[in-house]
C-alpha atoms as a PDB file:
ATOM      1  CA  UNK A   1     131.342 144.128 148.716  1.00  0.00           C
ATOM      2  CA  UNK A   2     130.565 144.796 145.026  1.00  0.00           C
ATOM      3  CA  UNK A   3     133.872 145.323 144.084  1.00  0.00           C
ATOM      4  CA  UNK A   4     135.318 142.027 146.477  1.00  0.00           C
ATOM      5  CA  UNK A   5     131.911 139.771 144.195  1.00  0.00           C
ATOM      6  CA  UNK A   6     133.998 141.598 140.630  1.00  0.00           C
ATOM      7  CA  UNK A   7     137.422 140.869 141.354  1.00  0.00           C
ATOM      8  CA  UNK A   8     136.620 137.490 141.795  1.00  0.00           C
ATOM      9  CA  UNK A   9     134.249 137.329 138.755  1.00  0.00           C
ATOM     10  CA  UNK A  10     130.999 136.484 141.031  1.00  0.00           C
ATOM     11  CA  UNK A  11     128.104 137.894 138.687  1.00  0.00           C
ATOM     12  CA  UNK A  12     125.644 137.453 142.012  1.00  0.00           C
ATOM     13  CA  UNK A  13     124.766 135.590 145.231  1.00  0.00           C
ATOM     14  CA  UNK A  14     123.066 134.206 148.140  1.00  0.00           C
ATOM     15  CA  UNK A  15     124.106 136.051 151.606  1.00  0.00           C
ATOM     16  CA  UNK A  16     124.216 135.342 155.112  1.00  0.00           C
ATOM     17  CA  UNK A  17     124.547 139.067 157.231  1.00  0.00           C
ATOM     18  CA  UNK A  18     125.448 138.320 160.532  1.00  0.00           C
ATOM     19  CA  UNK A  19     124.837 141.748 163.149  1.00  0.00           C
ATOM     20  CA  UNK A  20     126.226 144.863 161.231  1.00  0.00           C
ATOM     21  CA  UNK A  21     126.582 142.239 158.157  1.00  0.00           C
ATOM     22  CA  UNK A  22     123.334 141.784 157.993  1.00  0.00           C
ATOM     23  CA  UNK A  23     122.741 145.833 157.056  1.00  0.00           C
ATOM     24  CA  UNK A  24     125.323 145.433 154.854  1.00  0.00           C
ATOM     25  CA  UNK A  25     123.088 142.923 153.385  1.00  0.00           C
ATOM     26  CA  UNK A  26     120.313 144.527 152.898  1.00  0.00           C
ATOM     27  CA  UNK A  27     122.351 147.918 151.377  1.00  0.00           C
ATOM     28  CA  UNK A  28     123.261 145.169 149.234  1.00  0.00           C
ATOM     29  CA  UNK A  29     119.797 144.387 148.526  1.00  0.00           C
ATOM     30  CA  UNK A  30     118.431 147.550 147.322  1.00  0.00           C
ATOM     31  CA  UNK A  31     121.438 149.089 144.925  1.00  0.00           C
ATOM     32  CA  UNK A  32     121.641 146.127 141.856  1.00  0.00           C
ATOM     33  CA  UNK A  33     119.408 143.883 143.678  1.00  0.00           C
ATOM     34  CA  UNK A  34     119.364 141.481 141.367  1.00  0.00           C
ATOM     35  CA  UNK A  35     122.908 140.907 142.057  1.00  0.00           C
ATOM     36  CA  UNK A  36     121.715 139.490 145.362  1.00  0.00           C
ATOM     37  CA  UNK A  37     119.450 136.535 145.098  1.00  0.00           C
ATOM     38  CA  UNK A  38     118.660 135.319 148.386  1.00  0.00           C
ATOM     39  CA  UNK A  39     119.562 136.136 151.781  1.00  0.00           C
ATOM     40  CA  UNK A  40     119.599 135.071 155.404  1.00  0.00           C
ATOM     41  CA  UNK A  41     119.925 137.609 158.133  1.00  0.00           C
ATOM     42  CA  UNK A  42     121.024 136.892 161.548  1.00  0.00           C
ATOM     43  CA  UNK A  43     121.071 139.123 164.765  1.00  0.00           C
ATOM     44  CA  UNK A  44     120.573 142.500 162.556  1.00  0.00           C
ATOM     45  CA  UNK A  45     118.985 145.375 163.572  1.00  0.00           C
ATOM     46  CA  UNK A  46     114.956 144.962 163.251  1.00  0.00           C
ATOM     47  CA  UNK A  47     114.815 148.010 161.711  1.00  0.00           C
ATOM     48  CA  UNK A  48     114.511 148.580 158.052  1.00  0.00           C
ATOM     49  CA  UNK A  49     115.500 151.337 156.026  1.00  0.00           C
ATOM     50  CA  UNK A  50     113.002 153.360 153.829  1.00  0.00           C
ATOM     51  CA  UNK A  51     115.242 152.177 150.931  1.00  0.00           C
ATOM     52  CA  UNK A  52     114.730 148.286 152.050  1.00  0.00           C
ATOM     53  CA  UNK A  53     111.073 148.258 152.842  1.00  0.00           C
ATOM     54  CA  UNK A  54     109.330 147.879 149.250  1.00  0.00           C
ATOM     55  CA  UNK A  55     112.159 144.494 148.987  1.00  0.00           C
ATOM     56  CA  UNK A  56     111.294 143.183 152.571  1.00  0.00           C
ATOM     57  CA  UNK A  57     107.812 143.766 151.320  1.00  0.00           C
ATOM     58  CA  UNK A  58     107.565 141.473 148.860  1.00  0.00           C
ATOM     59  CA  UNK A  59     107.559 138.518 151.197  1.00  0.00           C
ATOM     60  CA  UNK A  60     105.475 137.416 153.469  1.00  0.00           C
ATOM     61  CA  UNK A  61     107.279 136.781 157.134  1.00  0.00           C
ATOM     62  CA  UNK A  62     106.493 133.010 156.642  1.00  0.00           C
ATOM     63  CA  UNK A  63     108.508 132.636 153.902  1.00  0.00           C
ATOM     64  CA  UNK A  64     112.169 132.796 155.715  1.00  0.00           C
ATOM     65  CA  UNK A  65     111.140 129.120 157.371  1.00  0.00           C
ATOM     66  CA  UNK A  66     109.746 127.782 154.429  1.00  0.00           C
ATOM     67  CA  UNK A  67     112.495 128.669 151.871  1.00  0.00           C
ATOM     68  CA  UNK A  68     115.526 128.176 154.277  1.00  0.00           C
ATOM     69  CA  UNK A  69     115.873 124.131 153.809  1.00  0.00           C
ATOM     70  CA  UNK A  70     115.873 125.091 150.152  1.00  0.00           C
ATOM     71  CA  UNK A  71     118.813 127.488 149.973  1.00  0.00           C
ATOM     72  CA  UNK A  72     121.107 124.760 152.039  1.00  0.00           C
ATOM     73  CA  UNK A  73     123.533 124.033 149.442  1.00  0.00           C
ATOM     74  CA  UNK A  74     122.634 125.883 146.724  1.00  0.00           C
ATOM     75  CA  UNK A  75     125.247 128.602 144.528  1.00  0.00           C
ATOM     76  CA  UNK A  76     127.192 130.686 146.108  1.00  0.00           C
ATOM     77  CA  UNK A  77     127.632 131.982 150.074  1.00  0.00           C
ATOM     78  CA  UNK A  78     128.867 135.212 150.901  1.00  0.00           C
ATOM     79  CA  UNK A  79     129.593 135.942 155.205  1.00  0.00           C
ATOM     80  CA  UNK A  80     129.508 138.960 156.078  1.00  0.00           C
ATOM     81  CA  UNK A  81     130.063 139.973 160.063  1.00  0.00           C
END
């Protein structure tokens, strides 16, 4: 996925991982994360790396609700399914 954002010269993003996407996501997450700058997963697996848990930590779970409005819109989308 890093080297798809490169080629066509997107510096970073805001996702939406969809089932296995959503992983991908979050892999996504913890290399360069500040490559990724928001993201919405959907249907992934509730399980969270060792890797992922000091980034999922950060955020309180009521934050997804009161941020998603906010995103609508906003820079750059990447699917990933």
């Amino acid at each position: 996925m890093f080297a798809l954002l490169d080629h066509l010269g997107i510096r970073d993003c805001k996702g939406v991982g969809i089932s296995a996407g959503g992983n991908v996501l979050l892999h996504m997450a913890i290399k360069p994360s500040d490559r990724v700058q928001a993201m919405v997963l959907v249907s992934a697996t509730p399980y969270f790396p060792a890797q992922a848990r000091p980034f999922k930590d950060q955020y309180p779970d009521s934050c997804c609700a009161t941020h998603a409005t906010s995103l609508k819109g906003q820079g750059t989308v990447i699917s990933s399914s």
